[in-house]
Each structure stands twice: as structure tokens, then as C-alpha cells.
Protein backbone atom coordinates (compact mmCIF):
# COMPACT_ATOMS: atom_id res chain seq x y z
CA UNK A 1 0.00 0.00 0.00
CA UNK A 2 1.30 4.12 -1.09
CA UNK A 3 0.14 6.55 0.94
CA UNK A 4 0.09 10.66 0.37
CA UNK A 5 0.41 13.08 3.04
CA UNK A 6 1.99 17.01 3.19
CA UNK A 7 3.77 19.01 5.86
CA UNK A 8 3.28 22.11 6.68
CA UNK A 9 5.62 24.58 4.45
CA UNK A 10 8.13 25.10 7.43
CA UNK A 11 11.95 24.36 6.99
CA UNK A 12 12.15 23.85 10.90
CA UNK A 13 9.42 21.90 11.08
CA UNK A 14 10.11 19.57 7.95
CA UNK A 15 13.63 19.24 10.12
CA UNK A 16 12.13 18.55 13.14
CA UNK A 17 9.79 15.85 11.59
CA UNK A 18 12.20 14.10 10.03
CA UNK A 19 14.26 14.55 12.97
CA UNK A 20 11.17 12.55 14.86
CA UNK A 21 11.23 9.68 12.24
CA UNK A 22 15.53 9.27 13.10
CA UNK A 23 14.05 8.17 16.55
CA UNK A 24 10.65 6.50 16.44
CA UNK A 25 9.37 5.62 20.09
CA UNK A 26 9.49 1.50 20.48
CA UNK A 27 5.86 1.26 21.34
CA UNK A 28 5.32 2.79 17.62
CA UNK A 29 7.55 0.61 15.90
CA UNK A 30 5.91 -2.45 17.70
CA UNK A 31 2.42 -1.31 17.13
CA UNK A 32 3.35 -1.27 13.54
CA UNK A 33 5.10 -4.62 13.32
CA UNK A 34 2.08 -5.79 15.75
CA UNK A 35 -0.73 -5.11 13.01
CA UNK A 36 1.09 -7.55 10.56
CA UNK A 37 3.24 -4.55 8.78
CA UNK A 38 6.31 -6.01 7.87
CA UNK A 39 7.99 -2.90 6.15
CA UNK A 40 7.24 0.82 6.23
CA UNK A 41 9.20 3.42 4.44
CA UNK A 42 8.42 7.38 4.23
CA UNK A 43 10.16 9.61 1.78
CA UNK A 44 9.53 13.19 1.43
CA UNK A 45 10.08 15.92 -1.32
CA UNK A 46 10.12 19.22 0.25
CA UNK A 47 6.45 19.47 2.15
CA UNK A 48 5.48 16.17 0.39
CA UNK A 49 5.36 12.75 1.92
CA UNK A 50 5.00 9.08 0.51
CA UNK A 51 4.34 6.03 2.85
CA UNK A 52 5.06 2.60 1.27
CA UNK A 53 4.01 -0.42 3.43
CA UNK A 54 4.29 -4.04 2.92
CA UNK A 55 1.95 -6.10 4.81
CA UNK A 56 1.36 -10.16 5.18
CA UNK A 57 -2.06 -11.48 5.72
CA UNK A 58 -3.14 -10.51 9.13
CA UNK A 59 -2.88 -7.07 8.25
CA UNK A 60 -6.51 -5.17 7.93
CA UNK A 61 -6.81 -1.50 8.18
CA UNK A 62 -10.00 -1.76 10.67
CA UNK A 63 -7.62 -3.94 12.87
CA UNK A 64 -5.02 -1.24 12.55
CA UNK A 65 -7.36 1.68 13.31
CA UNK A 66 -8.71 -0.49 16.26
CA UNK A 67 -5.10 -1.14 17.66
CA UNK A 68 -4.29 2.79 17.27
CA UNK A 69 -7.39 4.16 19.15
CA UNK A 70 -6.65 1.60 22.01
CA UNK A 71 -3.08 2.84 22.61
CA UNK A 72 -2.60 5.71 24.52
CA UNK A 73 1.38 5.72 23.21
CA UNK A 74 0.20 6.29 19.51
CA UNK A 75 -2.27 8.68 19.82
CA UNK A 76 0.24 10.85 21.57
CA UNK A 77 2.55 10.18 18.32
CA UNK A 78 -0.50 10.50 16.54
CA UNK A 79 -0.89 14.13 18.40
CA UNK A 80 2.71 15.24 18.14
CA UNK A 81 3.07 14.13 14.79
CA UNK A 82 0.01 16.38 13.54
CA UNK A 83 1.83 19.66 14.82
CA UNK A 84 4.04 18.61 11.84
CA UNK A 85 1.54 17.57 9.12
CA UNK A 86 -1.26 19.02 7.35
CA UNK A 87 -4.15 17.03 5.23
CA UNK A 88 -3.96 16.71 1.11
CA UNK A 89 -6.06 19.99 -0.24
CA UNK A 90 -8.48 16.87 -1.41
CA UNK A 91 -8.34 14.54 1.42
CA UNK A 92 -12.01 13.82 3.44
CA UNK A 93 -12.94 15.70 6.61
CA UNK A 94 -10.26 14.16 9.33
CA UNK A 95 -8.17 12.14 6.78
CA UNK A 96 -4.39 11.97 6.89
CA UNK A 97 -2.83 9.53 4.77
CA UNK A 98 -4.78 8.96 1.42
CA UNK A 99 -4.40 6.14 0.17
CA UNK A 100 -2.66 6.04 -3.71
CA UNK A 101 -3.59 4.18 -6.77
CA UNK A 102 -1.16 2.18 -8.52
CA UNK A 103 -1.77 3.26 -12.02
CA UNK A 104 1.94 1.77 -13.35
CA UNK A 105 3.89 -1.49 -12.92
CA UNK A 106 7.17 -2.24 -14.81
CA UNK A 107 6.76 -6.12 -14.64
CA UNK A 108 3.38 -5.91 -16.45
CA UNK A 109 5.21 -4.92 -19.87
């Protein structure tokens, strides 16, 4: 799964967040690793962000989003790390990471 997501136009802040990502609190890492994602990367042009994430087959997003409003630890990331970001112009009321489409793929052709 590729996921979209901008910060806010601020050279400290884009520091700061990245800064934040150098340094990931455990309990985030394992609640990751915990919902059956087996490989996360972010990468970031300027304000910019892309999220790729490779699950295996216990992975569900409702099982994610249930794990993430039980734990205290990642809605404080959650918090801090929304100081930082700032929702797609088109994203839905309350939506942070938009899902992508994959409209291209090399080993088709």
C-alpha cells in the first residue's frame, strides 16, 4: 500500500519531523510490526510525503485503526506528529494519509 500526506511549508518543522522519524518511540515501531506490517518506508520531497508499506495477511486497516485508538502511546505520536503535518487539499474531513492508486507497474510490460 502508497500513501500521500503534506507538511506544513516550514523548513524547521520539515527538520524537526524528520528529525522525529531518526528516533521512532518503540511502542510505535511495535504497534506497527504488531498489526502484521512487515515494512514501512516514508520519503519526502520538500512538504510532500509518501508512505510505502508491505503487509502479510493478518494485516486489515480496521484492525489497525482499532489497535491505534486503544493505545494511549500512539495517539500521543499520533498528536505530536500532527503539529508537523497538514491534510492533502483533497483529502475527506479528518483524513491523513490517502491512500494512492497504482496506475503503473514495470513487470506488467
Amino acid at each position: 500500500y502508497c500513501f500521500a500526506l503534506d507538511l506544513k511549508e516550514d523548513a524547521s518543522l520539515m527538520a524537526e519531523y524528520d528529525a522525529w522519524h531518526q528516533r521512532v518511540w518503540p511502542e510505535i515501531s511495535k504497534s506497527i510490526g504488531d498489526a502484521g506490517i512487515e515494512s514501512m518506508e516514508i520519503y519526502r520531497v520538500h512538504t510532500r510525503l509518501f508512505m510505502i508499506m508491505e503487509v502479510n495477511e493478518s494485516f486489515s486497516f480496521e484492525k489497525k485503526d482499532a489497535q491505534d485508538k486503544a493505545s494511549a502511546k500512539v495517539q500521543e505520536w499520533e498528536t505530536l506528529m500532527w503539529n508537523y503535518q497538514q491534510a492533502l487539499p483533497f483529502a475527506k474531513p479528518g483524513e491523513k494519509w490517502v491512500r494512492m492508486d497504482k496506475i503503473f507497474d514495470l513487470r506488467h510490460f
